[in-house]
N, C-alpha and C. Protein backbone atom coordinates (compact mmCIF):
# COMPACT_ATOMS: atom_id res chain seq x y z
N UNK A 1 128.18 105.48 118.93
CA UNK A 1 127.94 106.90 118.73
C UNK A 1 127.87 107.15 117.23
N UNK A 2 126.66 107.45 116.55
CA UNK A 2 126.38 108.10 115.09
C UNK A 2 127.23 109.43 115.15
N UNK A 3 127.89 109.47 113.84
CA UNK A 3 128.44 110.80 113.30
C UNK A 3 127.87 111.44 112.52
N UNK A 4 127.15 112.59 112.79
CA UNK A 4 126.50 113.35 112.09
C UNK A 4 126.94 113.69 111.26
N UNK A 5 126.31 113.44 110.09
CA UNK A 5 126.55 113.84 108.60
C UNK A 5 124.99 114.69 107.51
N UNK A 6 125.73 115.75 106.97
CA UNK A 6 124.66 116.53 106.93
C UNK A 6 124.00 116.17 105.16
N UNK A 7 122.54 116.16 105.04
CA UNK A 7 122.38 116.23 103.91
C UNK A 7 122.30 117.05 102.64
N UNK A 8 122.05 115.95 101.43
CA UNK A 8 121.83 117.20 100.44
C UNK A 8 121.51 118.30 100.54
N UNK A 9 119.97 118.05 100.99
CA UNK A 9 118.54 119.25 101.25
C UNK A 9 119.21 120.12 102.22
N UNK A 10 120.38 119.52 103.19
CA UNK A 10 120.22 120.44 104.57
C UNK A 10 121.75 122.07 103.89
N UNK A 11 122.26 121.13 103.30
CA UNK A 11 123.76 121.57 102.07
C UNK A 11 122.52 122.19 101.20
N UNK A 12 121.95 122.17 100.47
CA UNK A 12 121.31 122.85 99.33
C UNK A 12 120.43 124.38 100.20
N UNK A 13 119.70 124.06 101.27
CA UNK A 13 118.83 124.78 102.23
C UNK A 13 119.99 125.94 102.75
N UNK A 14 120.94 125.49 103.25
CA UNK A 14 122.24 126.41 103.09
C UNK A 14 122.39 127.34 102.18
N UNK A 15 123.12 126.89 101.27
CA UNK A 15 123.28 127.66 100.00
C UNK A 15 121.78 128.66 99.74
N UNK A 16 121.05 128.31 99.62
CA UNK A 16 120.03 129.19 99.15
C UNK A 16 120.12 130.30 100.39
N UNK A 17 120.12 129.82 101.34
CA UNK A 17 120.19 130.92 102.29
C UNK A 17 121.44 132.00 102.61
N UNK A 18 122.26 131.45 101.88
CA UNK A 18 123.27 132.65 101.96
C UNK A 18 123.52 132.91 100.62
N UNK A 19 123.36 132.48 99.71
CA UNK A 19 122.97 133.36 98.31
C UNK A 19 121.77 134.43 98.20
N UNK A 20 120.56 133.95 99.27
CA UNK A 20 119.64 135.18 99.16
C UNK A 20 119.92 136.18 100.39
N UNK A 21 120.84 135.57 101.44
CA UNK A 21 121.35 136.95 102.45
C UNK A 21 122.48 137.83 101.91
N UNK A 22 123.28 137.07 100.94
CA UNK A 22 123.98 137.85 99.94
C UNK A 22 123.57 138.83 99.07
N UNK A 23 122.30 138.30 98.31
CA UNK A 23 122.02 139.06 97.68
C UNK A 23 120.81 140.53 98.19
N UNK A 24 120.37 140.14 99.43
CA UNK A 24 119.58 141.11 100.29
C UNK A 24 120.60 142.08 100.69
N UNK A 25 121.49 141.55 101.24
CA UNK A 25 122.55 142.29 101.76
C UNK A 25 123.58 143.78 100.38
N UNK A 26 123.36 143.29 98.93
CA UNK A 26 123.89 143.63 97.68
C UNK A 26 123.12 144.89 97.68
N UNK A 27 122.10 144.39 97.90
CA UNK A 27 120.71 145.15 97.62
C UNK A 27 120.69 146.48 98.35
N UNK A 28 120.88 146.55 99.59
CA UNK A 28 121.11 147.75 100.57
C UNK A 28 122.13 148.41 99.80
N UNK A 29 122.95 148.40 99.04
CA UNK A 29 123.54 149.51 98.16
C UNK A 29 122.67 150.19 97.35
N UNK A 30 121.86 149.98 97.09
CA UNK A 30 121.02 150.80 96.13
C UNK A 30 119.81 151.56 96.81
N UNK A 31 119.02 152.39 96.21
CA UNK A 31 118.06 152.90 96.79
C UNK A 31 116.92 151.75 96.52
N UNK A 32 115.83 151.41 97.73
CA UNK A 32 114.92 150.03 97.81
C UNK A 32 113.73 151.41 97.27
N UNK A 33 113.54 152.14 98.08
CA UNK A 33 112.23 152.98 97.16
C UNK A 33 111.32 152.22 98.49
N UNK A 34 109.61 152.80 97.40
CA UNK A 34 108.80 151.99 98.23
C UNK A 34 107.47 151.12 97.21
N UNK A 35 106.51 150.71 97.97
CA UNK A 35 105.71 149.91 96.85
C UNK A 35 105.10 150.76 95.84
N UNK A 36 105.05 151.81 96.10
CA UNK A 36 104.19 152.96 95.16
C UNK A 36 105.42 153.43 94.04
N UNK A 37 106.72 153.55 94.87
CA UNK A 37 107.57 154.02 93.69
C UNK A 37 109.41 153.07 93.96
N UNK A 38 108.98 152.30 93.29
CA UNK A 38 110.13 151.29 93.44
C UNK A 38 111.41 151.67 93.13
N UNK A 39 112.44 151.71 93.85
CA UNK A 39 113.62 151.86 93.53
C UNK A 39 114.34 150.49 92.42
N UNK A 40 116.26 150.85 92.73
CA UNK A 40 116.62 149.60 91.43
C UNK A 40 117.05 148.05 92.84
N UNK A 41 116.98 149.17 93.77
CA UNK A 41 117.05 147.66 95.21
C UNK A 41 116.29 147.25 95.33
N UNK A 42 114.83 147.65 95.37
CA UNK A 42 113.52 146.80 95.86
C UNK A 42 113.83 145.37 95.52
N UNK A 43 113.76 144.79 93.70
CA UNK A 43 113.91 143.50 93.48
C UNK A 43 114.74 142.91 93.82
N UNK A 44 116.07 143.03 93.92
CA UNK A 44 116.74 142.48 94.69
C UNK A 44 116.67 142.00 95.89
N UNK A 45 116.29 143.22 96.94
CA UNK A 45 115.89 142.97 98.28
C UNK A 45 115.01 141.87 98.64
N UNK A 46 114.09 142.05 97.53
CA UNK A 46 112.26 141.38 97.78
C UNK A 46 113.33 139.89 97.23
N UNK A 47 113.75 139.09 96.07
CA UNK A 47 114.50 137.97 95.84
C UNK A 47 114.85 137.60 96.82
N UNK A 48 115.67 138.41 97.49
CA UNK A 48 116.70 137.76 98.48
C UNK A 48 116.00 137.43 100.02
N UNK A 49 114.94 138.10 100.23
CA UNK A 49 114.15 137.92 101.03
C UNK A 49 113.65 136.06 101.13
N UNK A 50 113.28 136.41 99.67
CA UNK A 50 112.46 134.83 99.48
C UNK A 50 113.38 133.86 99.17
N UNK A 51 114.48 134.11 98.92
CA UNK A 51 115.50 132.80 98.95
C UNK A 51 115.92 132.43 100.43
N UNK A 52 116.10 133.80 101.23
CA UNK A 52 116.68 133.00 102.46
C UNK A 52 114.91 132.38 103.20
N UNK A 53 114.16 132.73 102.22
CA UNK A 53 113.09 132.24 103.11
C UNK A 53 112.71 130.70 102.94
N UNK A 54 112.82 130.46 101.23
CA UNK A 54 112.93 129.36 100.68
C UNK A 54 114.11 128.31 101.28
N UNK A 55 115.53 128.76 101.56
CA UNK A 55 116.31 128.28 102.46
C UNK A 55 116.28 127.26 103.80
N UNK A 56 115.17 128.22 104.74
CA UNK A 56 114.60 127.87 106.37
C UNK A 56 113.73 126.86 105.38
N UNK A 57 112.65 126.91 104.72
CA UNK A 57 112.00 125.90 104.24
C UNK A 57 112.49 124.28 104.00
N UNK A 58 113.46 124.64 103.21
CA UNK A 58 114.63 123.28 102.95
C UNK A 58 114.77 122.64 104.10
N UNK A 59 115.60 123.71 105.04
CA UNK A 59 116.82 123.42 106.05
C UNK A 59 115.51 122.59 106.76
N UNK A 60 114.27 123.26 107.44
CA UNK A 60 113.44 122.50 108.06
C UNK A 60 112.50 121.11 107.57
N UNK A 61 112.37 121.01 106.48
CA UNK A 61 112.14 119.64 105.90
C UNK A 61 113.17 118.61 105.68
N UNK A 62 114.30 118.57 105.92
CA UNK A 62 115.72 118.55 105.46
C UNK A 62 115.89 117.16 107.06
N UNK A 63 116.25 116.06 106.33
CA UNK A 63 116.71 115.01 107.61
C UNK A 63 118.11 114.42 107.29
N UNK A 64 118.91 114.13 108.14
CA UNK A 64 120.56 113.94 107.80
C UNK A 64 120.96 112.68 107.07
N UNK A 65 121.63 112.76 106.19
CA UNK A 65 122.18 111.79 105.47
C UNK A 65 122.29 110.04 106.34
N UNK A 66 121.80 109.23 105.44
CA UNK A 66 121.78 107.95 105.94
C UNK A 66 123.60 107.64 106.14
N UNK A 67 123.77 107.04 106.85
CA UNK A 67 125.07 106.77 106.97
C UNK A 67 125.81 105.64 106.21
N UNK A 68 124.54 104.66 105.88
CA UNK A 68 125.09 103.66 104.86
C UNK A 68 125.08 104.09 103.46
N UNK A 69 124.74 105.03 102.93
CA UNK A 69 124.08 106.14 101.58
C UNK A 69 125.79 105.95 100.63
N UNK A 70 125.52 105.54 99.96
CA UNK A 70 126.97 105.16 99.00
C UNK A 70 126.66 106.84 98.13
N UNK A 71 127.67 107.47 97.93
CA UNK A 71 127.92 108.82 97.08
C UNK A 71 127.39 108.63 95.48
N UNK A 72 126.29 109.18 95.17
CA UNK A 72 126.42 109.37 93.32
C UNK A 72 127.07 109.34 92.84
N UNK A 73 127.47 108.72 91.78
CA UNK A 73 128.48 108.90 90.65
C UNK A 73 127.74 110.20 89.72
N UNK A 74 128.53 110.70 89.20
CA UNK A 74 127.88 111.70 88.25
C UNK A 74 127.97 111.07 86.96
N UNK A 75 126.79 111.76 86.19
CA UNK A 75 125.93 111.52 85.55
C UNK A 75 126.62 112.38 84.37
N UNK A 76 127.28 112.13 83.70
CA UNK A 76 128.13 112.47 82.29
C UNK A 76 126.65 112.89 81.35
N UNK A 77 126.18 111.89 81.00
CA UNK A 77 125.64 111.57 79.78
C UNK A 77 124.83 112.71 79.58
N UNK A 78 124.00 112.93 81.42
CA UNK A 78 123.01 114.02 81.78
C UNK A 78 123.62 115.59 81.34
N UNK A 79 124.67 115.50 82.13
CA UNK A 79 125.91 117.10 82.15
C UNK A 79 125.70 117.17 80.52
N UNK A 80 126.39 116.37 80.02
CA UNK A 80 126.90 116.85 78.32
C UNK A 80 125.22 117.20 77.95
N UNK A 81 124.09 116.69 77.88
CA UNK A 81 123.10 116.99 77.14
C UNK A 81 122.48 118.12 77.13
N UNK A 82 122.77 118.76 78.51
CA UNK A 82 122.21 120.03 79.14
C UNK A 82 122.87 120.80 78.23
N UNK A 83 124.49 120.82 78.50
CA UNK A 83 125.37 121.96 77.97
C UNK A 83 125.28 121.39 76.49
N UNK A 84 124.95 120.51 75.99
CA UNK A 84 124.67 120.63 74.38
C UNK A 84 123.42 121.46 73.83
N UNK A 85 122.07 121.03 74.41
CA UNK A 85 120.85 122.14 74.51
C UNK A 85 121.26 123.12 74.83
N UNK A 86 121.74 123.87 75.74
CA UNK A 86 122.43 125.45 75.90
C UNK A 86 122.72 125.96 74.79
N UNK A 87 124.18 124.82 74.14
CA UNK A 87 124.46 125.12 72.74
C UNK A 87 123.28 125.60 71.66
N UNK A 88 123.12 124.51 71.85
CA UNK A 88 122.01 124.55 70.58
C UNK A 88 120.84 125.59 70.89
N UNK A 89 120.73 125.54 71.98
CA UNK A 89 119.70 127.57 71.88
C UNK A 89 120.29 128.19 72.02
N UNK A 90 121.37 128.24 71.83
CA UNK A 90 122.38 129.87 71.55
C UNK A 90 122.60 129.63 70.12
N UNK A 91 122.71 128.81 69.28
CA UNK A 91 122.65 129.06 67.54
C UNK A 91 121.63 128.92 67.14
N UNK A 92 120.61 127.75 67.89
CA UNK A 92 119.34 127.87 67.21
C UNK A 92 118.58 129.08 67.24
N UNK A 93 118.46 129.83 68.20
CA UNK A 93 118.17 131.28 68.45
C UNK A 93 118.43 132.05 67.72
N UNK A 94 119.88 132.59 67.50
CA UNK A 94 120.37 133.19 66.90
C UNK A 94 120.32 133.37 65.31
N UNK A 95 120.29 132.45 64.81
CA UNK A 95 119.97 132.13 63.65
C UNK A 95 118.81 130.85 62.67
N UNK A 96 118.21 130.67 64.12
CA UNK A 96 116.40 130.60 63.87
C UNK A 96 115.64 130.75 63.94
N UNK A 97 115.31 131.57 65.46
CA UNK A 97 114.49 131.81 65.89
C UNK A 97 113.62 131.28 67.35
N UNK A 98 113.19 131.80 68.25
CA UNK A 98 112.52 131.28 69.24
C UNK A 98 111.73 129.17 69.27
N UNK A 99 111.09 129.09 67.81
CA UNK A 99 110.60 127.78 67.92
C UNK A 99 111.80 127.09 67.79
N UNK A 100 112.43 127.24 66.91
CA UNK A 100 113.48 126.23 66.59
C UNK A 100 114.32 126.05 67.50
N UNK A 101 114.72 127.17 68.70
CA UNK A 101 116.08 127.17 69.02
C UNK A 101 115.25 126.56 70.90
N UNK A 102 114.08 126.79 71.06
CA UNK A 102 112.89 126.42 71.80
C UNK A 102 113.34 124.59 71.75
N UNK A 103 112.40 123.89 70.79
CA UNK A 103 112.45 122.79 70.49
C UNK A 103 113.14 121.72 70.41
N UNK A 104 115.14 122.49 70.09
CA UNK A 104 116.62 122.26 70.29
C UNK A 104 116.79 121.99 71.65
N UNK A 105 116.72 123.38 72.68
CA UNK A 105 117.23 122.73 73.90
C UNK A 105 116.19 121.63 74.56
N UNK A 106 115.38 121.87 74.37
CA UNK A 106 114.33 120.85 75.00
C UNK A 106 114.59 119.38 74.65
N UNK A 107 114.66 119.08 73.12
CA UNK A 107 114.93 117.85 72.71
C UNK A 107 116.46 117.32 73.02
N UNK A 108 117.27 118.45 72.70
CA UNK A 108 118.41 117.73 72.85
C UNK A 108 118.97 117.29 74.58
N UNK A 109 118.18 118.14 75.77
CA UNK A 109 118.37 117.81 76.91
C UNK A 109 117.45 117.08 77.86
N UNK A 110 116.59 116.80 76.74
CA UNK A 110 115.84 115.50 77.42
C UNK A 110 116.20 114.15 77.10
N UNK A 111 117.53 113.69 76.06
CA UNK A 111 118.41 112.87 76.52
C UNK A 111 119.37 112.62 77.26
N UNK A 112 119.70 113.34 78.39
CA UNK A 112 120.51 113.70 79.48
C UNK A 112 119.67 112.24 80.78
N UNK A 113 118.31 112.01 80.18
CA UNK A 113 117.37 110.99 81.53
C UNK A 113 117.54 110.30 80.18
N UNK A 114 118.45 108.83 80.82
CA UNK A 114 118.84 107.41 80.05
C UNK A 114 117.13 106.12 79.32
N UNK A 115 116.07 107.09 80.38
CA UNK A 115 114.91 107.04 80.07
C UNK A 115 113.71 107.21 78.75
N UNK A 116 114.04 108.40 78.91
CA UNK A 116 113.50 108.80 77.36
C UNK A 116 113.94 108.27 76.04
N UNK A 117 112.70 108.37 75.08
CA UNK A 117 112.93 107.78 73.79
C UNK A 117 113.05 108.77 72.97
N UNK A 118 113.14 108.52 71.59
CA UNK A 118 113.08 109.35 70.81
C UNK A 118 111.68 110.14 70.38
N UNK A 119 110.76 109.43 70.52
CA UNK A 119 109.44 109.57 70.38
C UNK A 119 109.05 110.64 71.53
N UNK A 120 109.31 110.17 73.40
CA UNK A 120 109.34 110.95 74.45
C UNK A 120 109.88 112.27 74.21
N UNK A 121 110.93 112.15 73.49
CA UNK A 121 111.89 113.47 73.45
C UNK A 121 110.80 114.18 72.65
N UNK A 122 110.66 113.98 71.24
CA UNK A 122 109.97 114.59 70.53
C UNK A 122 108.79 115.23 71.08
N UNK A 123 107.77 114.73 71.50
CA UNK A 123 106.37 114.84 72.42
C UNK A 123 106.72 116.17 73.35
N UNK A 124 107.96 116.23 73.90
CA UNK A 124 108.05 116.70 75.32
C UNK A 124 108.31 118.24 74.84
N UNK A 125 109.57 118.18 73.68
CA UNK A 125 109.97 119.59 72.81
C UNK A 125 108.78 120.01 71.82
N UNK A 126 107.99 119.51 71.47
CA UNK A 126 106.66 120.22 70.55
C UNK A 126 106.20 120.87 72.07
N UNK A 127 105.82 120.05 72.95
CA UNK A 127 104.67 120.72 73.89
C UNK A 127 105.62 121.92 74.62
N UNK A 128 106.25 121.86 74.91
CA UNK A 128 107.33 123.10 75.40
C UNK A 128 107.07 124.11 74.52
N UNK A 129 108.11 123.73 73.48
CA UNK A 129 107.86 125.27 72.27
C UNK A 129 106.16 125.98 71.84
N UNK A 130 105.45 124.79 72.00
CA UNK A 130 104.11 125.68 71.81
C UNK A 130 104.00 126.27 73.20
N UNK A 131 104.23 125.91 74.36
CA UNK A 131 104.32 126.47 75.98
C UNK A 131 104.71 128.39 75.60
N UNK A 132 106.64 127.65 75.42
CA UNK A 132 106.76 128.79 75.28
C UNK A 132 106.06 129.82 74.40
N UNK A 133 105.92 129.45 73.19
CA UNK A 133 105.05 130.08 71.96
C UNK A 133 103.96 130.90 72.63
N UNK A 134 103.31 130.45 73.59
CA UNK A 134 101.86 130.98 74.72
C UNK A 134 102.53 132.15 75.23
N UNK A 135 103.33 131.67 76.08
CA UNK A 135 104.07 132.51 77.29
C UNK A 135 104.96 133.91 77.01
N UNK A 136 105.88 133.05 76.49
CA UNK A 136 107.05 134.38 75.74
C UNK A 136 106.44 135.41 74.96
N UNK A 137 106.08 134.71 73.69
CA UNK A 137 105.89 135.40 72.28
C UNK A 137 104.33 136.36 72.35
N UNK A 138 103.23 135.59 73.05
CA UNK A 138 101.89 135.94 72.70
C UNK A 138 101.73 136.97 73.98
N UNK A 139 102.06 136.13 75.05
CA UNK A 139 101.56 136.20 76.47
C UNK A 139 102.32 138.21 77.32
N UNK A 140 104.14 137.82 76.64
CA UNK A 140 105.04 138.51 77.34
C UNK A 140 105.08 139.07 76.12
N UNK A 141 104.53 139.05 74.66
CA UNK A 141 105.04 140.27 73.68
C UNK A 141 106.61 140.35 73.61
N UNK A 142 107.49 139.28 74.20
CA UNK A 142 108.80 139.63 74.24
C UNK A 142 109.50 139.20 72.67
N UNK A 143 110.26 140.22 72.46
CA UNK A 143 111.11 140.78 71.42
C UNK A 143 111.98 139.35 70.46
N UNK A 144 111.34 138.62 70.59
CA UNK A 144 112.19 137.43 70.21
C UNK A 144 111.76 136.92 69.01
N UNK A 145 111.74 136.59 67.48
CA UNK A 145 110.98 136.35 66.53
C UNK A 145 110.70 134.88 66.78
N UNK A 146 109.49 134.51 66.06
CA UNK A 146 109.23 132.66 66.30
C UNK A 146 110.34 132.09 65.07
N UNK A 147 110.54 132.62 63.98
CA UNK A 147 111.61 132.42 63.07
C UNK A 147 112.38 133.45 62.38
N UNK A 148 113.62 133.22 62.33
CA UNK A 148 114.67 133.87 61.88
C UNK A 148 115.11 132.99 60.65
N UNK A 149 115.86 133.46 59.67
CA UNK A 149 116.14 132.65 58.96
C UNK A 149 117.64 133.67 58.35
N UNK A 150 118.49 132.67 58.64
CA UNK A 150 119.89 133.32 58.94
C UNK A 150 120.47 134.20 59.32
C-alpha cells in the first residue's frame, strides 16, 4: 500500500488558493464599485479572483511526490544573495538612483545560481537595468531618478 504524499506544486497550488480566497474575501470589506466606476475593492477582488484561479491551475497540473524523492537541502549561498541584492537596492536606490541600485540587485543576486560567472552576472544586470530603464523610467514615467548622487 503507497502512502500518499503530497507535492510541492500540489502544497504551492494550495497556498495560492487560499491567499487569493483570503484576499477576495478582504476585499468584500470595501466598496468593489463597477467597471465604469471602480471602487478601492475591485483590485483586490479581481487579484484574488486570479490567484485562487491560478491555484486550481497548479493543484490540476500538480502529480504527488515520488516516494523515493530525498528532501532539498537549502540553498544558503542562493538565500544570502537575494537578501544581499534587496540590500543593495535599498542603498543603491536611495542614494543612487534607479540604474545603479537596478544593476546592484540584479548582479549581486545572480550569484545566488553556483552557475553563473562573473561575466554572466554582468551581461544579465546591464540587460535588466536598460529593461527596467524602458519600462519604469520611459515607459511608466514613474517618479524614480536614473541617478541620484547622494
Amino acid at each position: 500500500m503507497s502512502r500518499f504524499s503530497p507535492s510541492k506544486d500540489m502544497l504551492g497550488g494550495l497556498l495560492v488558493m487560499v491567499i487569493g480566497l483570503a484576499t477576495a474575501l478582504q476585499a468584500q470589506s470595501y466598496k468593489i464599485g463597477s467597471l465604469r466606476a471602480m471602487g478601492p475593492g475591485f483590485f483586490p477582488l479581481a487579484l484574488g479572483v486570479i490567484l485562487v484561479i491560478t491555484g486550481v491551475l497548479i493543484l490540476l497540473g500538480a502529480r504527488p511526490a515520488e516516494p523515493e524523492a530525498r528532501p532539498l537541502a537549502l540553498q544558503w549561498r542562493g538565500w544570502f544573495c537575494i537578501c544581499a541584492g534587496l540590500a543593495a537596492f535599498t542603498i543603491m536606490g536611495t542614494y543612487g538612483g534607479l540604474v545603479p541600485a537596478t544593476f546592484a540587485v540584479v548582479f549581486v543576486s545572480a550569484f545566488g545560481d553556483r552557475s553563473n560567472t562573473w561575466r554572466t552576472a554582468l551581461i544579465l544586470a546591464a540587460l535588466m537595468t536598460v529593461i527596467c530603464v524602458i519600462v519604469f523610467w520611459w515607459a511608466l514615467q514613474m517618479q524614480f531618478p536614473l541617478f541620484r548622487w547622494g
